[in-house]
C-alpha atoms as a PDB file:
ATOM      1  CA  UNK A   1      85.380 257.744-248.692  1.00  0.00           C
ATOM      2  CA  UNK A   2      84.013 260.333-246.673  1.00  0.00           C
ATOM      3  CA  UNK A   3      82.164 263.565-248.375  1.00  0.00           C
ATOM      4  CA  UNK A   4      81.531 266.974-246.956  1.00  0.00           C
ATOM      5  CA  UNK A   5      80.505 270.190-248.383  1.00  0.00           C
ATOM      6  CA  UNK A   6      81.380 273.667-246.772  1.00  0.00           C
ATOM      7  CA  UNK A   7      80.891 277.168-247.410  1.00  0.00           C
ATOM      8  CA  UNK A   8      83.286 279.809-247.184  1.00  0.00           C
ATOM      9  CA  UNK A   9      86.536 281.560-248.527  1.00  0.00           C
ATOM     10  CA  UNK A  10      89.419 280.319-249.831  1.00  0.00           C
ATOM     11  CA  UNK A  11      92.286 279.871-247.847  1.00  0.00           C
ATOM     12  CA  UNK A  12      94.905 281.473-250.350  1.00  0.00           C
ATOM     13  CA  UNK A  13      92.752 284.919-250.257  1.00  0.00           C
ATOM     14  CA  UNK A  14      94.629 287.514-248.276  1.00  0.00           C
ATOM     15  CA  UNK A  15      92.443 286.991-244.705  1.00  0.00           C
ATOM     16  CA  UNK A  16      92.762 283.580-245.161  1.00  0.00           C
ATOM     17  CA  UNK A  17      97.056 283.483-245.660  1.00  0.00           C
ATOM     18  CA  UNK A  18      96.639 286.130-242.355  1.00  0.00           C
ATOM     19  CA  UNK A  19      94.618 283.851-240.103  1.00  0.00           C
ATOM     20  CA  UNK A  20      96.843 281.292-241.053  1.00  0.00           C
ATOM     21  CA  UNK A  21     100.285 282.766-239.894  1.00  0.00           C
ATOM     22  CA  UNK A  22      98.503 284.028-236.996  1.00  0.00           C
ATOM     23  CA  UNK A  23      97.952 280.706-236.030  1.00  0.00           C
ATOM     24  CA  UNK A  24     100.994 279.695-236.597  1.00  0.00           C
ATOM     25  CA  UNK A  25     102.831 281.969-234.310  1.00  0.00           C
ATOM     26  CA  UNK A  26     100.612 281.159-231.435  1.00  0.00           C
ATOM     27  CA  UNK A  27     101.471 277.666-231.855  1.00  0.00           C
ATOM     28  CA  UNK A  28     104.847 278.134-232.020  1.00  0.00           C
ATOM     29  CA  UNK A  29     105.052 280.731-228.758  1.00  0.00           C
ATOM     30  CA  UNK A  30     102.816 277.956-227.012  1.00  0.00           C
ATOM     31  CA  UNK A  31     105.205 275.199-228.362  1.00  0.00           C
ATOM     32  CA  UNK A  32     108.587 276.901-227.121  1.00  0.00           C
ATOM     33  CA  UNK A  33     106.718 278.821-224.262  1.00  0.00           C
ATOM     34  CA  UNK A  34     109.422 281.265-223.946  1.00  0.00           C
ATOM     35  CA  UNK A  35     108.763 285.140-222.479  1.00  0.00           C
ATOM     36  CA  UNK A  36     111.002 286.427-225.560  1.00  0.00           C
ATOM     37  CA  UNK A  37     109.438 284.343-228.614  1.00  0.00           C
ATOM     38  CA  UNK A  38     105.840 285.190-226.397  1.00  0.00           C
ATOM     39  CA  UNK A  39     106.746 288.675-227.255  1.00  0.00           C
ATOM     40  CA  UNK A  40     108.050 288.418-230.622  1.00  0.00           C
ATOM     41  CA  UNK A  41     104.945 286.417-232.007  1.00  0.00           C
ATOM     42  CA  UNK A  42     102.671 288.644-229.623  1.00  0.00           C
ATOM     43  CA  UNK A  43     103.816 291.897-231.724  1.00  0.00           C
ATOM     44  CA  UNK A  44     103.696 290.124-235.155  1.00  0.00           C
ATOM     45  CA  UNK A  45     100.248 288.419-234.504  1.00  0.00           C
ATOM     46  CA  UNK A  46      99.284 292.229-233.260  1.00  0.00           C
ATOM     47  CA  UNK A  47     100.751 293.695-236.912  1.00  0.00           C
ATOM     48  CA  UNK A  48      98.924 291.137-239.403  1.00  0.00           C
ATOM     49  CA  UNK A  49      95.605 291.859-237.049  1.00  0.00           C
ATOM     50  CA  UNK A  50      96.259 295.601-238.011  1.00  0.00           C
ATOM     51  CA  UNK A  51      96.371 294.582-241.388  1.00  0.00           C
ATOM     52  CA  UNK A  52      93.657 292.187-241.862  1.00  0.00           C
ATOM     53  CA  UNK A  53      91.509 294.774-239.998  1.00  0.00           C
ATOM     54  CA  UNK A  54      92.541 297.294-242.611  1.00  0.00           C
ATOM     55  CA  UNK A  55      92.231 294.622-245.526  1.00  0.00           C
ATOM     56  CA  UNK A  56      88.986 294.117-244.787  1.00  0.00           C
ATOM     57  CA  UNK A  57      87.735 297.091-244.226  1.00  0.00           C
ATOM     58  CA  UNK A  58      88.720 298.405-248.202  1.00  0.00           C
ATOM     59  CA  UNK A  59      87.888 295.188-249.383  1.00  0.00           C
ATOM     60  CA  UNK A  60      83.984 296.395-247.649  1.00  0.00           C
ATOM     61  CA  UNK A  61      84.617 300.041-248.789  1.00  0.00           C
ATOM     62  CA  UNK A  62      84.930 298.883-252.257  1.00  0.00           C
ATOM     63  CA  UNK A  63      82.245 296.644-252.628  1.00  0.00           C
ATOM     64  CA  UNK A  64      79.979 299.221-251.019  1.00  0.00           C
ATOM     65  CA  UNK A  65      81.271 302.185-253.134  1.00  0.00           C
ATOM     66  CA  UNK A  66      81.492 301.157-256.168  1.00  0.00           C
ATOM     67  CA  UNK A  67      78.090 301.177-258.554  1.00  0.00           C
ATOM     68  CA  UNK A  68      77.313 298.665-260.669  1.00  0.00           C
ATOM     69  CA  UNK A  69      77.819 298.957-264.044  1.00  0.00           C
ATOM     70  CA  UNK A  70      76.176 297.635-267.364  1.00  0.00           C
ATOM     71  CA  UNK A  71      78.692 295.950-269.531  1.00  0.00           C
ATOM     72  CA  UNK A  72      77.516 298.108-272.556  1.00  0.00           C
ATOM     73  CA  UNK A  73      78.082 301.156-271.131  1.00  0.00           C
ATOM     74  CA  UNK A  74      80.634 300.261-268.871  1.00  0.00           C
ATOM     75  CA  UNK A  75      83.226 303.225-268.805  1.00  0.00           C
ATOM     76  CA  UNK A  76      86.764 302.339-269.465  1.00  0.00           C
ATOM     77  CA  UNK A  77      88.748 301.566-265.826  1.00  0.00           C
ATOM     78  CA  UNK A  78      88.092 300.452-262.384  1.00  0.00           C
ATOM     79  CA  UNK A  79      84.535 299.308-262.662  1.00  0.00           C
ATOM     80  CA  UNK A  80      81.566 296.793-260.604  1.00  0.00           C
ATOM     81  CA  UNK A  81      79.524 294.369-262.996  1.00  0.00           C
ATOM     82  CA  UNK A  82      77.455 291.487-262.148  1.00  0.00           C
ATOM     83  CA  UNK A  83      75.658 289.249-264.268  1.00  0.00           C
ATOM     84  CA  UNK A  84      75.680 285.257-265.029  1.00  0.00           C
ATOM     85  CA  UNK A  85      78.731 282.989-265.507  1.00  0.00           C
ATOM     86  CA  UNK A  86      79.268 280.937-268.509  1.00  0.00           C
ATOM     87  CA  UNK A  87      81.985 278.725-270.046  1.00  0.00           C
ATOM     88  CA  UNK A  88      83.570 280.700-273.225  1.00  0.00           C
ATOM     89  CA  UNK A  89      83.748 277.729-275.035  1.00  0.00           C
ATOM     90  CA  UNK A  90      81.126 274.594-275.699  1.00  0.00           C
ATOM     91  CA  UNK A  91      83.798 272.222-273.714  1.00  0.00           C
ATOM     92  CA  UNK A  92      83.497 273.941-270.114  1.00  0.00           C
ATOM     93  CA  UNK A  93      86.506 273.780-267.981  1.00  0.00           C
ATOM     94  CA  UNK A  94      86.718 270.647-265.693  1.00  0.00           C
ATOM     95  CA  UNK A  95      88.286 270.562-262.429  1.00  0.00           C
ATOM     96  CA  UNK A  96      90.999 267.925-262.087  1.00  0.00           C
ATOM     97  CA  UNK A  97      90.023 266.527-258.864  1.00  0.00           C
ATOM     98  CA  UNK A  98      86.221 265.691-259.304  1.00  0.00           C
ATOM     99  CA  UNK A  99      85.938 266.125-262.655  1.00  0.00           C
ATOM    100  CA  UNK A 100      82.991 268.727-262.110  1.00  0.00           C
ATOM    101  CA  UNK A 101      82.307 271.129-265.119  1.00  0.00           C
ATOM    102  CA  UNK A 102      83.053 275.073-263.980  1.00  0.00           C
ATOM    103  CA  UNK A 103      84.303 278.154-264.933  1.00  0.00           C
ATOM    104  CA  UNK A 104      87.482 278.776-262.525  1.00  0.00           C
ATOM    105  CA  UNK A 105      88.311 275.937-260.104  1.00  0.00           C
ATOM    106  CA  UNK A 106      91.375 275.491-257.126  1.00  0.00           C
ATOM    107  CA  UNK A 107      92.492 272.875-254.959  1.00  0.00           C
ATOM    108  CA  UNK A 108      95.012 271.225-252.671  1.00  0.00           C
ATOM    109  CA  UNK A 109      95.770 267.991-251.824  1.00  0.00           C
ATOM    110  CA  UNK A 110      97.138 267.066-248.499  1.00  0.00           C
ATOM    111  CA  UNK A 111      98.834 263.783-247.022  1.00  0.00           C
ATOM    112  CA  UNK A 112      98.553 262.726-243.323  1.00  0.00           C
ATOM    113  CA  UNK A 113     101.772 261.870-242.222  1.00  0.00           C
ATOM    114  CA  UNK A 114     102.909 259.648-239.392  1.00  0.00           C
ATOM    115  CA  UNK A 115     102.859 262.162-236.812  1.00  0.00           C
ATOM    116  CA  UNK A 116      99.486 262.356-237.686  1.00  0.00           C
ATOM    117  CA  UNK A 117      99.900 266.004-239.191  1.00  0.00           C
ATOM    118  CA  UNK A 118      99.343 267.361-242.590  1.00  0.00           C
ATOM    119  CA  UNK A 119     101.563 268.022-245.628  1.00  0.00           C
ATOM    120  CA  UNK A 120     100.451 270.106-248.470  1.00  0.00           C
ATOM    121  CA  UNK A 121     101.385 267.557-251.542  1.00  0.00           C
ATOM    122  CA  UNK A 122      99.586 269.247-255.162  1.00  0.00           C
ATOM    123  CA  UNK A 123      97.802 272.666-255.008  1.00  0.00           C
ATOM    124  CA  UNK A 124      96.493 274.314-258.213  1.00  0.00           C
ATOM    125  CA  UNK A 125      94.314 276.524-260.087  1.00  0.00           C
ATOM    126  CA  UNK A 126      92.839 277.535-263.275  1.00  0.00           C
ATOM    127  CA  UNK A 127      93.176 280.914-265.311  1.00  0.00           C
ATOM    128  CA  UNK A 128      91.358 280.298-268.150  1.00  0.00           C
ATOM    129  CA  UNK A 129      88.741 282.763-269.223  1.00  0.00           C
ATOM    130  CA  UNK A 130      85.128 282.492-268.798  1.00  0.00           C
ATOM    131  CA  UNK A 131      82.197 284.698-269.916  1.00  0.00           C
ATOM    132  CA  UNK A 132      80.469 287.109-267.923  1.00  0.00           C
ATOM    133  CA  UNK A 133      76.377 288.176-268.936  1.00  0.00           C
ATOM    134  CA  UNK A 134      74.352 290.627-267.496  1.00  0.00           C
ATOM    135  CA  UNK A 135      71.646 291.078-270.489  1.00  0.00           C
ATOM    136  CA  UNK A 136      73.177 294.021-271.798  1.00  0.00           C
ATOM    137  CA  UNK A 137      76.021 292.173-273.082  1.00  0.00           C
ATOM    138  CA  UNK A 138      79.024 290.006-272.255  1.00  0.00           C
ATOM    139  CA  UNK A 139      82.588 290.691-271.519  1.00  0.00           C
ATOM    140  CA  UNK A 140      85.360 288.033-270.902  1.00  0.00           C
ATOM    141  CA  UNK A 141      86.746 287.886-267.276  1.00  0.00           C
ATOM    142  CA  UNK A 142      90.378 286.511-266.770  1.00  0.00           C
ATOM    143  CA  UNK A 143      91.105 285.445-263.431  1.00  0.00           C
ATOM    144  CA  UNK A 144      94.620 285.608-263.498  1.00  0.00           C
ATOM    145  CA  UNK A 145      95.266 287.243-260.219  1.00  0.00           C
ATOM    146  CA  UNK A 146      92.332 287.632-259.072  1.00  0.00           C
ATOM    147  CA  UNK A 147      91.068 287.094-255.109  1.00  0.00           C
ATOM    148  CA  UNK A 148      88.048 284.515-255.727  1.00  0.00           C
ATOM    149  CA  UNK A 149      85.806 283.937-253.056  1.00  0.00           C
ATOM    150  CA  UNK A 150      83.374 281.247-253.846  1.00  0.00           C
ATOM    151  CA  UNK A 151      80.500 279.431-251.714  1.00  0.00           C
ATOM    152  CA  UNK A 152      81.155 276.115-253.611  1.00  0.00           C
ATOM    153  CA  UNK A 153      83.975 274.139-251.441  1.00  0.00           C
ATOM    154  CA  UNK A 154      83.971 270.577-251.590  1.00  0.00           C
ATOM    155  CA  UNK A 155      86.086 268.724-249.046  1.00  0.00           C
ATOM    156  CA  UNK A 156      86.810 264.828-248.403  1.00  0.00           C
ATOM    157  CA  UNK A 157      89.200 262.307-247.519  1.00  0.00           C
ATOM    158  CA  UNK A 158      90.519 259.601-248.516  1.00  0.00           C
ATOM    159  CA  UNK A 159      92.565 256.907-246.765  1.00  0.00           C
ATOM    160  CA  UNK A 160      95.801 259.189-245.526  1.00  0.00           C
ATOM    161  CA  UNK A 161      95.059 261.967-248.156  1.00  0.00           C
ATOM    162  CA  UNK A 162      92.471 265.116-247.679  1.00  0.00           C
ATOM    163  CA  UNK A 163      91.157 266.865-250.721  1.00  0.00           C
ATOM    164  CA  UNK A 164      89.791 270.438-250.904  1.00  0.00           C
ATOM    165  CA  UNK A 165      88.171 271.738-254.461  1.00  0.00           C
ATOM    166  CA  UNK A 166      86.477 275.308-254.648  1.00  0.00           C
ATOM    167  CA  UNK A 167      84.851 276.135-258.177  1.00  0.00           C
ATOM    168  CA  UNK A 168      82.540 278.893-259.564  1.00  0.00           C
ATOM    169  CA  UNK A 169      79.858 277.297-261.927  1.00  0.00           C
ATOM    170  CA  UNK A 170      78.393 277.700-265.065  1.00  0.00           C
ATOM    171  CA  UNK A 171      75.206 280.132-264.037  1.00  0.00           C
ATOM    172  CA  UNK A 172      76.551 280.902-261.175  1.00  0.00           C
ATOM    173  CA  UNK A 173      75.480 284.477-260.298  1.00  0.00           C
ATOM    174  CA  UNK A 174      78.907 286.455-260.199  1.00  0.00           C
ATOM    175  CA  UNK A 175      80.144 289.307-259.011  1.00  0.00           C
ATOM    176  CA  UNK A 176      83.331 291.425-260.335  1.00  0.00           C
ATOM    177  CA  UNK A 177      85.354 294.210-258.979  1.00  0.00           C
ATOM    178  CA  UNK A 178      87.793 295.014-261.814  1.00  0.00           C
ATOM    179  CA  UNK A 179      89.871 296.946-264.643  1.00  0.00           C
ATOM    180  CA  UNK A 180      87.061 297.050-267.648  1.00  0.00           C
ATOM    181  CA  UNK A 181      88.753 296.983-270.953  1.00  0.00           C
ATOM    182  CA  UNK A 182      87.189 297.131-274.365  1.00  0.00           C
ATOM    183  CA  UNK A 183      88.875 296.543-277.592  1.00  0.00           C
ATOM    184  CA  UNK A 184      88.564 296.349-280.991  1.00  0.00           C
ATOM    185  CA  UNK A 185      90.189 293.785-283.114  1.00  0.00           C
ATOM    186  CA  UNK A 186      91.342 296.555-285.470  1.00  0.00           C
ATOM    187  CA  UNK A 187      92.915 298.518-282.178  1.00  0.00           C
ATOM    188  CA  UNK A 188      96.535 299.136-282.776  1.00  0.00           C
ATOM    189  CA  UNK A 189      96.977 297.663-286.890  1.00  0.00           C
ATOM    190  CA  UNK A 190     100.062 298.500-288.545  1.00  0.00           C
ATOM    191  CA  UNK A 191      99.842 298.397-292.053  1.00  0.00           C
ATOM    192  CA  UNK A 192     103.394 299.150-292.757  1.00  0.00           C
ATOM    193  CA  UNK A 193     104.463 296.266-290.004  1.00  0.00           C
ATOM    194  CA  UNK A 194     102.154 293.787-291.719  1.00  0.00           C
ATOM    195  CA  UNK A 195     102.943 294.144-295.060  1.00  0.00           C
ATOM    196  CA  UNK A 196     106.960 293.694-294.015  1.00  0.00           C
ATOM    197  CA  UNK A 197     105.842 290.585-292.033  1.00  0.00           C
ATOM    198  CA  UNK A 198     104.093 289.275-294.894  1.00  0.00           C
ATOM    199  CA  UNK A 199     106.917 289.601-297.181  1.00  0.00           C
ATOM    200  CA  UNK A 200     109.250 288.427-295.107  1.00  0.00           C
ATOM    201  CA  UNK A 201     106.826 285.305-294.528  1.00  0.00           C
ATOM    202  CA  UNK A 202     106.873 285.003-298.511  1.00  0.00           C
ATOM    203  CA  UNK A 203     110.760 284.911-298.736  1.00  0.00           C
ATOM    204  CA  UNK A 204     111.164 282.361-296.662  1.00  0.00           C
ATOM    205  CA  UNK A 205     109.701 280.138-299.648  1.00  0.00           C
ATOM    206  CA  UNK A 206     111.997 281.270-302.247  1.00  0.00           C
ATOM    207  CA  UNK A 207     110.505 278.930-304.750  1.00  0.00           C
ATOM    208  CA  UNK A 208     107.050 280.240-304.332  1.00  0.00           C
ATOM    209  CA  UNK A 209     108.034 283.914-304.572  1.00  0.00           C
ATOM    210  CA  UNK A 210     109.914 283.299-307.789  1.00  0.00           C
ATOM    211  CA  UNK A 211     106.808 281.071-309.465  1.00  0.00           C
ATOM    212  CA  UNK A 212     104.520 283.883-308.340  1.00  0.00           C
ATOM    213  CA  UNK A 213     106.615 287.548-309.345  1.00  0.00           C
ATOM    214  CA  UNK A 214     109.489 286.012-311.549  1.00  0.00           C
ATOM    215  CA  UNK A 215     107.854 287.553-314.612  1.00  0.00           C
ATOM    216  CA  UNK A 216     110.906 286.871-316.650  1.00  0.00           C
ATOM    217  CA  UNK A 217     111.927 283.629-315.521  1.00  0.00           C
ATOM    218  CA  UNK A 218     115.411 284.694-314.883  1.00  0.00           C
ATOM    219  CA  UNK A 219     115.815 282.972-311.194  1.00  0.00           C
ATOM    220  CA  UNK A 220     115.701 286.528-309.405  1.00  0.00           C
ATOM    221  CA  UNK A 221     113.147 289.552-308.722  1.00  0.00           C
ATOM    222  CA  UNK A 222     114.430 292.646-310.564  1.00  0.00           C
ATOM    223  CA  UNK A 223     113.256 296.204-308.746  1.00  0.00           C
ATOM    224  CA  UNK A 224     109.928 296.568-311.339  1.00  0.00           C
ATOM    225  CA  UNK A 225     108.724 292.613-309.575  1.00  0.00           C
ATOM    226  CA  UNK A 226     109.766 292.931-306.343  1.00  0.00           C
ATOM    227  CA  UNK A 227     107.603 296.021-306.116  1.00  0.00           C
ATOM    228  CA  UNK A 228     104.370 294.121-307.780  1.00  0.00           C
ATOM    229  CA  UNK A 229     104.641 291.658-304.726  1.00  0.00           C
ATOM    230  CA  UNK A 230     105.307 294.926-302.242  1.00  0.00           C
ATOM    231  CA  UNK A 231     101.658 295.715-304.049  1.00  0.00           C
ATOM    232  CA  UNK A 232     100.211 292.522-303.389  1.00  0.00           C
ATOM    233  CA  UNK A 233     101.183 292.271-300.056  1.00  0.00           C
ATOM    234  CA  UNK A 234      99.920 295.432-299.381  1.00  0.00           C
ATOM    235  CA  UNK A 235      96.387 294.774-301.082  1.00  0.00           C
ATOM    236  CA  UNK A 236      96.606 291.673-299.224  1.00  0.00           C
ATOM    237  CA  UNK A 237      96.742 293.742-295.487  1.00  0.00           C
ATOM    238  CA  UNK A 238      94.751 295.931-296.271  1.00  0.00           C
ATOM    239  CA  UNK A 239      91.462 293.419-297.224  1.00  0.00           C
ATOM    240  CA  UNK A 240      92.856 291.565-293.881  1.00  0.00           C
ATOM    241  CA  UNK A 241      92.636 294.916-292.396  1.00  0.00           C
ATOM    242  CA  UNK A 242      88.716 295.802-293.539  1.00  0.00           C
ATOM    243  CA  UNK A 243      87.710 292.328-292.498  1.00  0.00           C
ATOM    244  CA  UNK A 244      89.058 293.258-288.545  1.00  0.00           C
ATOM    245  CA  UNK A 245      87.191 296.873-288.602  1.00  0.00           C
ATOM    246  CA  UNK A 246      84.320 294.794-289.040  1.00  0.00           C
ATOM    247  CA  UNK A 247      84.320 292.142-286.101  1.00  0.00           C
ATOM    248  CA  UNK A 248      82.493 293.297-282.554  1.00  0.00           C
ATOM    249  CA  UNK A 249      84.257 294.943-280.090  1.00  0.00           C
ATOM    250  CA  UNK A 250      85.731 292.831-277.051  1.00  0.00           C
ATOM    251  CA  UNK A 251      84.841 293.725-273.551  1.00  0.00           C
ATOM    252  CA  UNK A 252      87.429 292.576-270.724  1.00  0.00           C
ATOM    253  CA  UNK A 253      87.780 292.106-267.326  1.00  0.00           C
ATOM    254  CA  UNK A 254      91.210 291.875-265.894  1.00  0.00           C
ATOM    255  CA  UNK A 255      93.233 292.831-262.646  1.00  0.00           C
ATOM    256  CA  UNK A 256      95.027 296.259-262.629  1.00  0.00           C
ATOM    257  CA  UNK A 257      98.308 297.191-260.392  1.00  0.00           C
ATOM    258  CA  UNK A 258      97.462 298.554-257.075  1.00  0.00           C
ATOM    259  CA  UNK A 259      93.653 297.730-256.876  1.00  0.00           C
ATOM    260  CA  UNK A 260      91.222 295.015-255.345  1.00  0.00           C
ATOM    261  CA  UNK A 261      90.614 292.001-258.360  1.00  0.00           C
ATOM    262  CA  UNK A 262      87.838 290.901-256.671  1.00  0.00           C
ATOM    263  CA  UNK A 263      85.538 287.710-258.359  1.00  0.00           C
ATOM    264  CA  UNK A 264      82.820 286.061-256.552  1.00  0.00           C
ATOM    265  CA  UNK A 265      79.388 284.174-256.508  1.00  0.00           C
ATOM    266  CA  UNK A 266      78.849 285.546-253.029  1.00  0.00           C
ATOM    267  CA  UNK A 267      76.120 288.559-253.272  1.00  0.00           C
ATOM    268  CA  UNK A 268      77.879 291.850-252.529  1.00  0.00           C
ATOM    269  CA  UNK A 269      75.462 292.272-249.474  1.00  0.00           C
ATOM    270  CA  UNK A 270      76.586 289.277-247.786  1.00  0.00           C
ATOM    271  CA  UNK A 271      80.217 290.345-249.049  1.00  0.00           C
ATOM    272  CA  UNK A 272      80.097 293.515-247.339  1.00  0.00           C
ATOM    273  CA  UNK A 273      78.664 291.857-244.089  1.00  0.00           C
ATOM    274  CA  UNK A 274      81.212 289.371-244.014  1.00  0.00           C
ATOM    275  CA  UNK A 275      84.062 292.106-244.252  1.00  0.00           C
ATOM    276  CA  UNK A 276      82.881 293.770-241.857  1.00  0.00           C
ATOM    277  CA  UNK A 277      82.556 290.980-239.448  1.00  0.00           C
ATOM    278  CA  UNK A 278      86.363 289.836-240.605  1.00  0.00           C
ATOM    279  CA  UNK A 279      87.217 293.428-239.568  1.00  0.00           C
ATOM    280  CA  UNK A 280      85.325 293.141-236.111  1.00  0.00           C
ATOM    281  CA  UNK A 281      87.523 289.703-235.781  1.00  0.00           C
ATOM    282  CA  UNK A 282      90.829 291.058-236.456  1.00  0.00           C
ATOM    283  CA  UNK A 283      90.289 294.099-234.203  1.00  0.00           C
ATOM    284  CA  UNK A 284      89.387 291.933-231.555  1.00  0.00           C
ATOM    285  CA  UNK A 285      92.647 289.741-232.149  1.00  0.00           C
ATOM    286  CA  UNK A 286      94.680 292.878-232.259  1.00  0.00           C
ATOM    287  CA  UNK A 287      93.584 294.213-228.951  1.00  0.00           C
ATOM    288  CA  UNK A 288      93.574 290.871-227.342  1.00  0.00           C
ATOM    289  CA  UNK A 289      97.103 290.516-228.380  1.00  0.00           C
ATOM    290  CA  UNK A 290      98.389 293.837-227.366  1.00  0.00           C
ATOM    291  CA  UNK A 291      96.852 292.707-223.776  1.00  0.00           C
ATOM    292  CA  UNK A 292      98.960 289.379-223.803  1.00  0.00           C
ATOM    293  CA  UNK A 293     101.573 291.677-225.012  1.00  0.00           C
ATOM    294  CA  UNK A 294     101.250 293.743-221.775  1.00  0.00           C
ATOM    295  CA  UNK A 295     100.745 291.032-219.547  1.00  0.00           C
ATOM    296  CA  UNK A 296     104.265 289.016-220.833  1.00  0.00           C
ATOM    297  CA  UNK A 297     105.918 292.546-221.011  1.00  0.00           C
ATOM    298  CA  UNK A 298     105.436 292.847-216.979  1.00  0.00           C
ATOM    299  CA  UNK A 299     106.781 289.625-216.712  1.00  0.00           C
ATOM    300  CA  UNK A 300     109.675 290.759-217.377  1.00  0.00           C
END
């Protein structure tokens, strides 16, 4: 079995799903080498250049912008935080491929076929919560959604199949560009809705309702003991109630319509130097295709 370890983004993050149709289309103008589908891949390699270029360069402008903030006094929105990865439970998460302990992990699996080219078979990844620390205190980071670019990629082969695994890793050092909730466990109790879920939970054991508010034993609650067990229930919700006011509050990371979810171990630095050279790249591609575009376009 051969082993190799690389560094680098994900290919499922948005430069890396560009860069991947661009490719495409110049194989398939080269394959069919034809002046119209030279043109037509030409101008569509040209448009995803234009907006990798612009991808890129927000993805830089909000690393760069953006201040970093201390998770306990973290205002309430779009927000930067770095600190140290953790599981959130004792059992870390464990990625199926090579069974290494982490806290978010994807991979593919690919088959070589007898044309000696490769078909994607099992790709996957995880959205279970981990913890993030920064000494002030911790919030919980879901990364649902999320574009993760991670250093740790494992790649290797074996026999006719190729394996690719990127993780983020218990004390990893990881940075988060994000929607920063916080929330109490008493946010948004109903007292009224949980005392008619609780006695609708206790009439659907007839038996025990009767044993426990059937003063008079005559096999039905009369007005006077149906509203002792409305009183108990309510008693009941409330104590439930004052035990919730007094849990911590719950910090939380999650993705938010319309902006960058960005998670990574990379350091923002190197982050913002490699957007920029992505956006160097993709200008380059989109002026060196508008030239090919000219070129085929005299052809004509």
């Amino acid at each position: 079995m051969a082993f190799t370890t690389s560094f680098g983004f994900p290919g499922r993050s948005l430069h890396g799903l560009l860069a991947t149709a661009q490719l495409l289309l110049l194989a398939a103008a080269w394959h069919l080498h034809r002046r119209e589908v030279w043109l037509a891949c030409l101008g569509l390699i040209a448009v995803l250049a234009l907006l990798a270029w612009m991808g890129a360069l927000r993805r830089r402008r909000a690393v760069t912008g953006m201040p970093t903030s201390r998770i306990a006094s973290a205002a309430q929105g779009y927000v930067e935080l770095q600190g140290t990865g953790r599981p959130l439970d004792i059992n870390p998460l464990q990625s199926p491929l090579s069974g290494m302990a982490c806290l978010w992990y994807r991979y593919q699996v690919e088959r070589q076929t007898g044309d000696n080219k490769w078909e994607l078979v099992e790709q996957a990844q995880s959205d279970t919560s981990f913890v993030l620390d920064d000494g002030s205190d911790w919030c919980l980071v879901d990364p649902e959604g999320a574009e993760v670019l991670t250093r740790h990629c494992k790649r290797w082969n074996d026999g006719s199949y190729r394996y690719v695994e990127w993780t983020l890793q218990g004390q990893d050092r990881i940075y988060v560009l994000g929607n920063f909730l916080t929330r109490h466990p008493s946010q948004g109790l109903d007292a009224g809705a949980d005392v008619r879920e609780l006695l609708a939970q206790w009439k659907q054991d007839q038996a025990g309702l009767l044993r426990r508010f059937d003063l008079d034993h005559d096999g039905q609650l009369d007005q006077r003991e149906w509203e002792l067990a409305r009183r108990l229930a309510r008693g009941e919700i409330e104590q439930r109630h004052r035990a919730l006011r007094l849990q911590p509050e719950l910090h939380l990371v999650r993705g938010a319509p319309s902006s960058l979810y960005l998670i990574s171990n990379h350091d923002p630095h190197e982050l913002a130097r490699r957007f920029l050279g992505l956006a160097g790249l993709q200008l380059g591609i989109f002026l060196l295709a508008l030239g090919w575009l000219a070129w085929w376009w005299q052809r004509l």
